[in-house]
C-alpha atoms as a PDB file:
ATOM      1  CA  UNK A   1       0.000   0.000   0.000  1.00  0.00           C
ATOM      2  CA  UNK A   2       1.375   3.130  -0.519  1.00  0.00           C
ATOM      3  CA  UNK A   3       0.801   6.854   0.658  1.00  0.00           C
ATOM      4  CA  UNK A   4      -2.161   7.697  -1.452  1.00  0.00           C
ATOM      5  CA  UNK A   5      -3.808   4.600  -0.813  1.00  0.00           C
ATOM      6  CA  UNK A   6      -3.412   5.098   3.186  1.00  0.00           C
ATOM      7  CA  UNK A   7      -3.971   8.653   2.347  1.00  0.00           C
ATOM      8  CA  UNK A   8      -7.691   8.350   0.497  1.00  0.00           C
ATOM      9  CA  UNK A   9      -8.301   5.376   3.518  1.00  0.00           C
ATOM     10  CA  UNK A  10      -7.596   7.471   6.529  1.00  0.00           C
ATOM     11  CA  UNK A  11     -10.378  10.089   4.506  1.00  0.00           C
ATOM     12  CA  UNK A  12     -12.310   8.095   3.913  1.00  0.00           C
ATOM     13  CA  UNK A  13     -12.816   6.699   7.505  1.00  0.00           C
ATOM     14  CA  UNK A  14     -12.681  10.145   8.881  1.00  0.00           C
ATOM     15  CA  UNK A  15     -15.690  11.345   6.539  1.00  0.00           C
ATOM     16  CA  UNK A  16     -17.814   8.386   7.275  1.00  0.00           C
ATOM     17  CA  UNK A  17     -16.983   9.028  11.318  1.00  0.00           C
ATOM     18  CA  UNK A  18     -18.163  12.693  10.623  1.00  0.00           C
ATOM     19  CA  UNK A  19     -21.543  11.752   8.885  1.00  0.00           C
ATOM     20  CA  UNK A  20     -22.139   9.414  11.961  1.00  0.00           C
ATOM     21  CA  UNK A  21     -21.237  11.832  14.203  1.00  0.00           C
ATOM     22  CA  UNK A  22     -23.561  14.488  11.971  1.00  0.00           C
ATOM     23  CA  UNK A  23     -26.232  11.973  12.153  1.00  0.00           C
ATOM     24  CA  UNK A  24     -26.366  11.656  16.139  1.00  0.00           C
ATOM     25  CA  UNK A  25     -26.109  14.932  17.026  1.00  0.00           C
ATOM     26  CA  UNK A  26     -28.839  15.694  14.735  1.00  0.00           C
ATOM     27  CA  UNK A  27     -30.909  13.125  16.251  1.00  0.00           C
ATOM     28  CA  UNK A  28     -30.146  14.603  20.203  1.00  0.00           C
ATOM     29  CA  UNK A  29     -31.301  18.365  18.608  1.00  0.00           C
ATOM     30  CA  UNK A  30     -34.928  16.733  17.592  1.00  0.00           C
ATOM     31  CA  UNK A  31     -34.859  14.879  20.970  1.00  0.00           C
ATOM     32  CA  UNK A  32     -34.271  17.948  22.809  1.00  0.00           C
ATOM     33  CA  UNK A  33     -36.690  20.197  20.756  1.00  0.00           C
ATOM     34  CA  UNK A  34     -39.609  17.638  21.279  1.00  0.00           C
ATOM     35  CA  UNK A  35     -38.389  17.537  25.002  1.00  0.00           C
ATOM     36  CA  UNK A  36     -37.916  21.269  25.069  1.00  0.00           C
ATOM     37  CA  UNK A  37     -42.035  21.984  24.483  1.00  0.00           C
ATOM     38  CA  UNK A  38     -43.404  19.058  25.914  1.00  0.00           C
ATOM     39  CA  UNK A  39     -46.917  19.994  28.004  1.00  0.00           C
ATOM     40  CA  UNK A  40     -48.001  18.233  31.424  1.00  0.00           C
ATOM     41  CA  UNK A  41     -50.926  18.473  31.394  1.00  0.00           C
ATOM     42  CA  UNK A  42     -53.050  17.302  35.365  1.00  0.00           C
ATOM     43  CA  UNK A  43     -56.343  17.323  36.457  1.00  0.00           C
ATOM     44  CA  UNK A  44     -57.192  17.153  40.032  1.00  0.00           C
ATOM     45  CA  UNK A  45     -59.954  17.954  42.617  1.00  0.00           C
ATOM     46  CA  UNK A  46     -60.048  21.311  44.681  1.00  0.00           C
ATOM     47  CA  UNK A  47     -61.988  23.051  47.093  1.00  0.00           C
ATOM     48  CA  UNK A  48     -61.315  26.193  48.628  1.00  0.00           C
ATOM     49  CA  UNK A  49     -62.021  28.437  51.719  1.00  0.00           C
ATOM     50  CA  UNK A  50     -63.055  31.230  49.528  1.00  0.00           C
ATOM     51  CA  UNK A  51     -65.937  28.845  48.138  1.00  0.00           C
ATOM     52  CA  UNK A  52     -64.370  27.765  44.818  1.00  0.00           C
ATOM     53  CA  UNK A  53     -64.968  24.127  44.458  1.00  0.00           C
ATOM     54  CA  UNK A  54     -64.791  21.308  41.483  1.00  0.00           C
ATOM     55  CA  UNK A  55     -62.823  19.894  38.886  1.00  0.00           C
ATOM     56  CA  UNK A  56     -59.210  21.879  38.060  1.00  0.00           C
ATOM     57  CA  UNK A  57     -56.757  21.089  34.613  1.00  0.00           C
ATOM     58  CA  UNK A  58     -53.403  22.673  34.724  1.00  0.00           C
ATOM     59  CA  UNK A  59     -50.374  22.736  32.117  1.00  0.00           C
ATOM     60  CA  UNK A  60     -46.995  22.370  34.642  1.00  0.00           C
ATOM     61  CA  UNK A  61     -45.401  21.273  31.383  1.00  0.00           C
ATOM     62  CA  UNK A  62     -42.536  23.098  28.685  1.00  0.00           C
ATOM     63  CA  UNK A  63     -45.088  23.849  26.200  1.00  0.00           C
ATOM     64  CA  UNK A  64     -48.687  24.230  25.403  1.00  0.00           C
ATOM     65  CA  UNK A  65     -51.008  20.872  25.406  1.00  0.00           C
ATOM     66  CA  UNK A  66     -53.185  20.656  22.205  1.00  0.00           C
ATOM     67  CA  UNK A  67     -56.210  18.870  23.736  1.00  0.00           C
ATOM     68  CA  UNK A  68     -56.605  15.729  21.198  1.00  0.00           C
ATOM     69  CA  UNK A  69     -59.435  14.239  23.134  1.00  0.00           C
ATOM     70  CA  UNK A  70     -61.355  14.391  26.369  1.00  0.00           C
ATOM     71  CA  UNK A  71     -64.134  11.664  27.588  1.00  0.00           C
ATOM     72  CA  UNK A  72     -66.463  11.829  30.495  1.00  0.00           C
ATOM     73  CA  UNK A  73     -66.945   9.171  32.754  1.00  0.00           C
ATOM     74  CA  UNK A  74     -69.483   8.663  35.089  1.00  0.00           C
ATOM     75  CA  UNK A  75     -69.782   5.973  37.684  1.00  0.00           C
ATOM     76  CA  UNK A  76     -67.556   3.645  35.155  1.00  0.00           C
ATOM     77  CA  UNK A  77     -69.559   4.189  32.135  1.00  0.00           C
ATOM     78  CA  UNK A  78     -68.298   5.861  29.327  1.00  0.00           C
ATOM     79  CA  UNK A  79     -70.253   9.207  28.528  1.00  0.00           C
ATOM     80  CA  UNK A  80     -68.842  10.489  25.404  1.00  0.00           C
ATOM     81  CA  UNK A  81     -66.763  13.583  24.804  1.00  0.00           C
ATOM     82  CA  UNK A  82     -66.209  16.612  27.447  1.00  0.00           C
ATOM     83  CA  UNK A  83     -68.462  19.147  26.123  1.00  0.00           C
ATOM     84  CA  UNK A  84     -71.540  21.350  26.499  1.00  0.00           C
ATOM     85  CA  UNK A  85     -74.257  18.989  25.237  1.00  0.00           C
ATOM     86  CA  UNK A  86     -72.556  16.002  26.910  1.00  0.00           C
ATOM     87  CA  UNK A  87     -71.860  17.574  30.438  1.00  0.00           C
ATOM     88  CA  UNK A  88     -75.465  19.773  30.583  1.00  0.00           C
ATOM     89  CA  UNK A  89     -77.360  16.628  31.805  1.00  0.00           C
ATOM     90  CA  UNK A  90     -75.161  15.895  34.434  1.00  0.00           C
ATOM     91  CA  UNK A  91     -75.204  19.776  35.309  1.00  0.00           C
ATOM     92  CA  UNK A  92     -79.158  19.782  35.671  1.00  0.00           C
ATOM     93  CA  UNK A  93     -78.798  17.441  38.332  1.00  0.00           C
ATOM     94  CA  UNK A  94     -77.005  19.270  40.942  1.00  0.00           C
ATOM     95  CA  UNK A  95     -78.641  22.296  43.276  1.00  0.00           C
ATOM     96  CA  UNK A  96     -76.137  24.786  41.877  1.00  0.00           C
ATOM     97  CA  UNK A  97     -75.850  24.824  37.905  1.00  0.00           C
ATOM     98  CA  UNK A  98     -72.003  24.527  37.795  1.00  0.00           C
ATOM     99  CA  UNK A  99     -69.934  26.302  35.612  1.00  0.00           C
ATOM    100  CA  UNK A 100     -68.300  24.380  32.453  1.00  0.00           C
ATOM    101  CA  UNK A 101     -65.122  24.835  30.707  1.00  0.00           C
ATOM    102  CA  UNK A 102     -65.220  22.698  27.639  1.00  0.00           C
ATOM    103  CA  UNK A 103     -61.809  20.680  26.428  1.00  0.00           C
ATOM    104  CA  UNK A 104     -63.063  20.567  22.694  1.00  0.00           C
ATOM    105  CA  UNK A 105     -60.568  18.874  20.021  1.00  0.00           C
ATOM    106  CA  UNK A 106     -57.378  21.091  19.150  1.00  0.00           C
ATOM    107  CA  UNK A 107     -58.469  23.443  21.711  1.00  0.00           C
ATOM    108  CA  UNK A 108     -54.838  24.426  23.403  1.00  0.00           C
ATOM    109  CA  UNK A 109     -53.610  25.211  27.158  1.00  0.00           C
ATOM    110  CA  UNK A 110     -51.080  27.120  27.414  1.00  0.00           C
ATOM    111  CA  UNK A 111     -48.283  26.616  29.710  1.00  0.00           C
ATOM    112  CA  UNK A 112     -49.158  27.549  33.373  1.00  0.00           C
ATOM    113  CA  UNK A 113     -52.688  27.970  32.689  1.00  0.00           C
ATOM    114  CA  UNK A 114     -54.879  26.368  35.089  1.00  0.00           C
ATOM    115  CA  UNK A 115     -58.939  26.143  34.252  1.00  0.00           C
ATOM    116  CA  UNK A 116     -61.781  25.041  36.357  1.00  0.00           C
ATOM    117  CA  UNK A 117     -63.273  22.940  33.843  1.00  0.00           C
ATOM    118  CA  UNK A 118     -66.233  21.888  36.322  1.00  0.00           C
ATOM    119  CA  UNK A 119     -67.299  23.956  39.413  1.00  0.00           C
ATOM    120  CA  UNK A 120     -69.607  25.813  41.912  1.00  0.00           C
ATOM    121  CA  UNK A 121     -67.900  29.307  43.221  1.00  0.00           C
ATOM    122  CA  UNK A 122     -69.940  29.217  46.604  1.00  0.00           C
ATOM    123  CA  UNK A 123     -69.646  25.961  47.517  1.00  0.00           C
ATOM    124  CA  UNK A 124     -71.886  25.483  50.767  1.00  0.00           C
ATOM    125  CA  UNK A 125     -71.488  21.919  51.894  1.00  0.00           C
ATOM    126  CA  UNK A 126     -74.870  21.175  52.634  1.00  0.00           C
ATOM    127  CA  UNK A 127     -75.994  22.369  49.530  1.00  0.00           C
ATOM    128  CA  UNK A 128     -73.460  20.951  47.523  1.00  0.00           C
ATOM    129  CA  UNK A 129     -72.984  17.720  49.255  1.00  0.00           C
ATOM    130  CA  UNK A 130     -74.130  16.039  46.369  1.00  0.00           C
ATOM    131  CA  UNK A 131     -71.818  17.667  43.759  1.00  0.00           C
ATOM    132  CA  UNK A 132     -68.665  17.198  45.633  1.00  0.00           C
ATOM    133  CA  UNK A 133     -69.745  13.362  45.872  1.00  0.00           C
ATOM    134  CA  UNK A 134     -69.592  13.405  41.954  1.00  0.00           C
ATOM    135  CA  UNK A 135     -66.813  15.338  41.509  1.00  0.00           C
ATOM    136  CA  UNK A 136     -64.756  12.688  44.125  1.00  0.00           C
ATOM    137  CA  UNK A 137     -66.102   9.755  43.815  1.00  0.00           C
ATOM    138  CA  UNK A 138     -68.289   9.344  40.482  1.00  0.00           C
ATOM    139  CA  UNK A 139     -66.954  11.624  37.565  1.00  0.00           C
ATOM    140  CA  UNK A 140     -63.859  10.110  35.679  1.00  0.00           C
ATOM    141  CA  UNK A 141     -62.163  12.074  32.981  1.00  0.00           C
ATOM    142  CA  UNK A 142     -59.512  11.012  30.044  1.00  0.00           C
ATOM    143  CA  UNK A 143     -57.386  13.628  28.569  1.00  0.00           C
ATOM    144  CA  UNK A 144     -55.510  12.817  25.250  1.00  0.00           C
ATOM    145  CA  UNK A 145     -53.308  15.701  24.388  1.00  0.00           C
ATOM    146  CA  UNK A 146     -49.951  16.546  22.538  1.00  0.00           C
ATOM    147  CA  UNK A 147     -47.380  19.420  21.939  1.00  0.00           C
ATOM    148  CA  UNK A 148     -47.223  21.735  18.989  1.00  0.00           C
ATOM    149  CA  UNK A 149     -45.241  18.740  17.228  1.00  0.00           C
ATOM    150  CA  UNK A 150     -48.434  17.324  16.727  1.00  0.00           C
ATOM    151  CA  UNK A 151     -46.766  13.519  16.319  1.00  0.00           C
ATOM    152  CA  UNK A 152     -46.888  12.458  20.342  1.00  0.00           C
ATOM    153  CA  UNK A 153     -50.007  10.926  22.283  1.00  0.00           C
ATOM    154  CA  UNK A 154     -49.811  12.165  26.057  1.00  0.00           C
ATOM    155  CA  UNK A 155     -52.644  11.405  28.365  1.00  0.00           C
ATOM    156  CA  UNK A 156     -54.016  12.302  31.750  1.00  0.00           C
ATOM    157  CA  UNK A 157     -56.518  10.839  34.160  1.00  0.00           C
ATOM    158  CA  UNK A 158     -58.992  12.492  36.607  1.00  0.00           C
ATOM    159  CA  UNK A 159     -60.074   9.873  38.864  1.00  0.00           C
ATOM    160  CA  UNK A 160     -61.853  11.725  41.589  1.00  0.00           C
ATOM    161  CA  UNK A 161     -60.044  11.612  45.158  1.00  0.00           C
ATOM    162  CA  UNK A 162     -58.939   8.348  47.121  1.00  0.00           C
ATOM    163  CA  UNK A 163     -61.169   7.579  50.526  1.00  0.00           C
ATOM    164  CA  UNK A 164     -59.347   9.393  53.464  1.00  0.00           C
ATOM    165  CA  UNK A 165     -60.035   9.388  56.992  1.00  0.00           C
ATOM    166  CA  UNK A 166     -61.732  12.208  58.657  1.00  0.00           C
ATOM    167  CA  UNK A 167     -60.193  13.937  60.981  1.00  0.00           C
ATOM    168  CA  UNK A 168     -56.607  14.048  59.096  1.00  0.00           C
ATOM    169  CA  UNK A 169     -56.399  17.937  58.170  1.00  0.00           C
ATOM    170  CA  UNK A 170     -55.759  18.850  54.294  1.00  0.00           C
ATOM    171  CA  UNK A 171     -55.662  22.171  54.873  1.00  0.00           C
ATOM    172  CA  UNK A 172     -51.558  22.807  54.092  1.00  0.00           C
ATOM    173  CA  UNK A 173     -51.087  19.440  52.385  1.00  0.00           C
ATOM    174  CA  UNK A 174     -49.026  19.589  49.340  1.00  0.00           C
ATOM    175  CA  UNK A 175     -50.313  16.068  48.217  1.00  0.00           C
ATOM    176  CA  UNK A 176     -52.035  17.175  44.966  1.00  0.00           C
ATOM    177  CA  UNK A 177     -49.148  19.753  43.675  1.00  0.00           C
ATOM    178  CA  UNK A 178     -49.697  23.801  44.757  1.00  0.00           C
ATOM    179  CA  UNK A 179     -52.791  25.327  45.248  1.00  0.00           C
ATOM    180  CA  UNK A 180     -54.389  27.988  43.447  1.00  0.00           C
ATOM    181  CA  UNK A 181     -54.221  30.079  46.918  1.00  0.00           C
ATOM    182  CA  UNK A 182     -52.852  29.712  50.228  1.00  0.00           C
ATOM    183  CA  UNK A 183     -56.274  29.087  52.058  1.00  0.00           C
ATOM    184  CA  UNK A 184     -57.006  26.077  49.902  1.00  0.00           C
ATOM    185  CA  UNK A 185     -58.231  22.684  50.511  1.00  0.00           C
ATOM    186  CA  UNK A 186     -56.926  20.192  48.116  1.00  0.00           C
ATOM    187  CA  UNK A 187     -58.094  16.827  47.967  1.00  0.00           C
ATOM    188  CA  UNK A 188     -55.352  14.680  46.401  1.00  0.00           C
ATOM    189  CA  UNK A 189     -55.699  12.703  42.633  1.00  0.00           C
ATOM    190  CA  UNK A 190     -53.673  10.768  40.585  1.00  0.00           C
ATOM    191  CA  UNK A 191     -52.374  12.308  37.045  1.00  0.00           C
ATOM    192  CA  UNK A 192     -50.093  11.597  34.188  1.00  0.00           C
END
């Protein structure tokens, strides 16, 4: 073998190790740009001294959550899709119409926005004894969502609030994530 021959070799190998190299590093950029705008999105239960009481959605993601699809559930059986015409039924039943944020498809949340997507704003708890008992026990809620990549399938649960003794005081619990204010009650949930 002589020079030129080792010569185009030792090229050769070092442009093949730069397209690899190329290759990978392009690879980590996408990685990190998905990563870099993912959304969070959770839904959990609150109730607070000021009288604000239901069903809460926050983004404590990167970037905003494009809702894909949201489903109502109630006592196990499947409902259909969170929205006006679904939810209204449910709504009638209660002594206080609650208010109703709809998650319609490709509607987005941006990032730290929390909505009450379900709730009274004077909750009395003789009144509303029977709409905190949906909102913790019987209403279940599915959440498919992605980023502004549009390519990912992210979901959250709401699945009310787990049995807890009485007597143990919430007040100051951080079980759920923060509160909206510092005199609230939240009643922890699991979430995606």
């Amino acid at each position: 073998m002589d020079a030129n021959s080792v010569t185009a070799i030792c090229a050769t190998v070092i442009a093949v190790a730069s397209l690899v190299v190329s290759i990978m590093e392009a690879r980590a950029s996408r990685r990190h740009n998905f990563q870099s705008v993912r959304p969070l999105l959770s839904l959990d239960c609150l109730r607070l001294n000021s009288g604000l009481a239901g069903i809460r959605i926050r983004n404590a993601g990167l970037g905003p959550a494009i809702i894909r699809v949201a489903t109502l559930y109630l006592d196990g059986e499947e409902v259909g899709p969170w929205e006006k015409q679904v939810v209204d039924p449910l709504r009638g039943t209660f002594a206080v119409w609650p208010n109703f944020t709809s998650l319609r498809q490709g509607k987005p949340i941006p990032v730290g926005q929390e909505l009450m997507i379900f709730a009274v704003e004077d909750y009395v708890p003789t009144r509303d004894a029977e709409f905190w008992s949906a909102v913790t026990q019987r209403i279940r809620i599915h959440v498919q969502y992605e980023s502004v990549y549009g390519n990912e399938r992210h979901e959250a649960w709401f699945e009310g609030s787990p049995s807890y003794k009485p007597g143990i005081p919430w007040q100051g619990r951080n079980d759920a994530g923060s509160s909206i204010d510092g005199d609230a009650q939240t009643e922890p949930t699991q979430s995606l």
